[in-house]
Protein backbone atom coordinates (compact mmCIF):
# COMPACT_ATOMS: atom_id res chain seq x y z
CA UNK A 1 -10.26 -27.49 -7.48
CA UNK A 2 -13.38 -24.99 -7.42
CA UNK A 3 -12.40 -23.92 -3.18
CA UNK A 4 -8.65 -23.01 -4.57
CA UNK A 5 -8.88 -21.14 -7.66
CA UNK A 6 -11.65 -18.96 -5.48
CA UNK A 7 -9.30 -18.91 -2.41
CA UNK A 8 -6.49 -17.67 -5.45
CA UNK A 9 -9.01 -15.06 -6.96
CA UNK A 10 -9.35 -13.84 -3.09
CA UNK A 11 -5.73 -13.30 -2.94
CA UNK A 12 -5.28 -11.66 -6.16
CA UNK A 13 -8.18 -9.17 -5.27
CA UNK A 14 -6.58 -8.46 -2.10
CA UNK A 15 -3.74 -8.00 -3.79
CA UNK A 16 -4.63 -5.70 -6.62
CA UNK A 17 -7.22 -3.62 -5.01
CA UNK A 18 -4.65 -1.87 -2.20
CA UNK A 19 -2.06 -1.43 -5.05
CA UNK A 20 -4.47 0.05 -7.41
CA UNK A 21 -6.02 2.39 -4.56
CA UNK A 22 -2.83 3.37 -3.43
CA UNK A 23 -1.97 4.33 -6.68
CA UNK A 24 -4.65 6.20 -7.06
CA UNK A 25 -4.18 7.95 -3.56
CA UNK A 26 -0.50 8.57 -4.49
CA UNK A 27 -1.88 10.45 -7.21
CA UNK A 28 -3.73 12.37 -5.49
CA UNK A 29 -0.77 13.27 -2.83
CA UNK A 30 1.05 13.81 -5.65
CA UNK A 31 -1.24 16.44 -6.40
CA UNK A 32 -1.30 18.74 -3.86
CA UNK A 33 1.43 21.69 -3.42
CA UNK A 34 3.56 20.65 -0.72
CA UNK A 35 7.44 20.59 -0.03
CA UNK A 36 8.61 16.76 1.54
CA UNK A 37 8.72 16.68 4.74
CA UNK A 38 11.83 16.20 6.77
CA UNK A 39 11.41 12.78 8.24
CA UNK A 40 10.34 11.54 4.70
CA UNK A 41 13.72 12.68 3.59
CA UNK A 42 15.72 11.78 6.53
CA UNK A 43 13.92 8.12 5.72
CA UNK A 44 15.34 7.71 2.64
CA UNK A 45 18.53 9.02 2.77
CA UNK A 46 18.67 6.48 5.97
CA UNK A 47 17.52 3.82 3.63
CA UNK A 48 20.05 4.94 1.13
CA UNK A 49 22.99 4.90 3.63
CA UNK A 50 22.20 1.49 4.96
CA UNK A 51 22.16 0.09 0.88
CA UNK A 52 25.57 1.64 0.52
CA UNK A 53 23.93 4.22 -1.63
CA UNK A 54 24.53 7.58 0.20
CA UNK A 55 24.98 9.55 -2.63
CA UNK A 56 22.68 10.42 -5.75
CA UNK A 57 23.53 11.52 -9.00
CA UNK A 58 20.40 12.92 -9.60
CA UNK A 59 18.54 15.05 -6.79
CA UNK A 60 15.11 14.03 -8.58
CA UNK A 61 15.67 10.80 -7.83
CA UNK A 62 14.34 11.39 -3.97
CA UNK A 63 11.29 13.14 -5.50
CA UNK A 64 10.73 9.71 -6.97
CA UNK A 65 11.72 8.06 -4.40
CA UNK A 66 9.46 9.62 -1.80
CA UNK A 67 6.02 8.95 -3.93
CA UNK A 68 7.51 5.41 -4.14
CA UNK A 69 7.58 5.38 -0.31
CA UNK A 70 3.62 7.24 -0.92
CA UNK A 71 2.25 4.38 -2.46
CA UNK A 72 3.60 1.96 -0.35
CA UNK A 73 2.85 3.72 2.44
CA UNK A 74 -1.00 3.83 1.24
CA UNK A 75 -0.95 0.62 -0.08
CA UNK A 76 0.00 -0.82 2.86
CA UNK A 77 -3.30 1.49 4.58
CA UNK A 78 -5.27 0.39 2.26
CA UNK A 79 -4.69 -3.60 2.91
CA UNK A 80 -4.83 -3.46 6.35
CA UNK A 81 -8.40 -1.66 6.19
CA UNK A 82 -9.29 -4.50 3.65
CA UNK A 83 -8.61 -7.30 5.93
CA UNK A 84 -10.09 -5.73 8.93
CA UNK A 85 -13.40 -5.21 7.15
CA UNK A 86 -13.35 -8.74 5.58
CA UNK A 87 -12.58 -9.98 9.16
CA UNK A 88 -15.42 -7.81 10.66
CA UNK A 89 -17.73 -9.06 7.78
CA UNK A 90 -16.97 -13.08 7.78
CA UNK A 91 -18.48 -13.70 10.81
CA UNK A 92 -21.86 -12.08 10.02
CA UNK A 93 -21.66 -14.24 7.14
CA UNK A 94 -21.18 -17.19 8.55
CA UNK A 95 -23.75 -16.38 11.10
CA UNK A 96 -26.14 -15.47 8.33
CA UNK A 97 -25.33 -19.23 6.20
CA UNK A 98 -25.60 -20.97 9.49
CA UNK A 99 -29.43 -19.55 10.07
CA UNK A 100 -30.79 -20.91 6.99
């Protein structure tokens, strides 16, 4: 019982720590003066197209839309450096457990 709810904690933590971080980061994309870039845009409305959604009422909405992508996007960076440095770091620890 005590090895799964810390192998669930694990999960949740790397879980919430890329989406917090990438909100964060998204935030701080957000802030800097910048028009969207072309294949960002050509992205969505490809996304759009394919959902059967190829026209918006609202032009915000792909202002919106592209931080959604953002945070995703960083989210996603975010994870994948998590795992690789939890990767990296398990076998030092298991080499450090083992010398004892």
């Amino acid at each position: 019982m005590k090895r799964t709810a810390i192998r669930i904690l694990i999960v949740v933590i790397f879980i919430a720590i890329p989406v917090m971080s990438g909100w964060q980061l998204t935030s701080v994309i957000e802030m800097l003066p910048f028009n969207m870039p072309a294949p960002v845009e050509m992205l969505i409305r490809l996304c759009l197209s394919v959902t059967g959604n190829g026209d918006l009422e609202n032009p915000d909405d792909m202002e919106v839309f592209a931080l959604l992508f953002y945070w995703i996007l960083s989210a996603l960076l975010i994870s994948v450096l998590l795992c690789a440095s939890a990767r990296r770091l398990h076998p030092l620890h298991i080499r450090k457990n083992s010398q004892i």
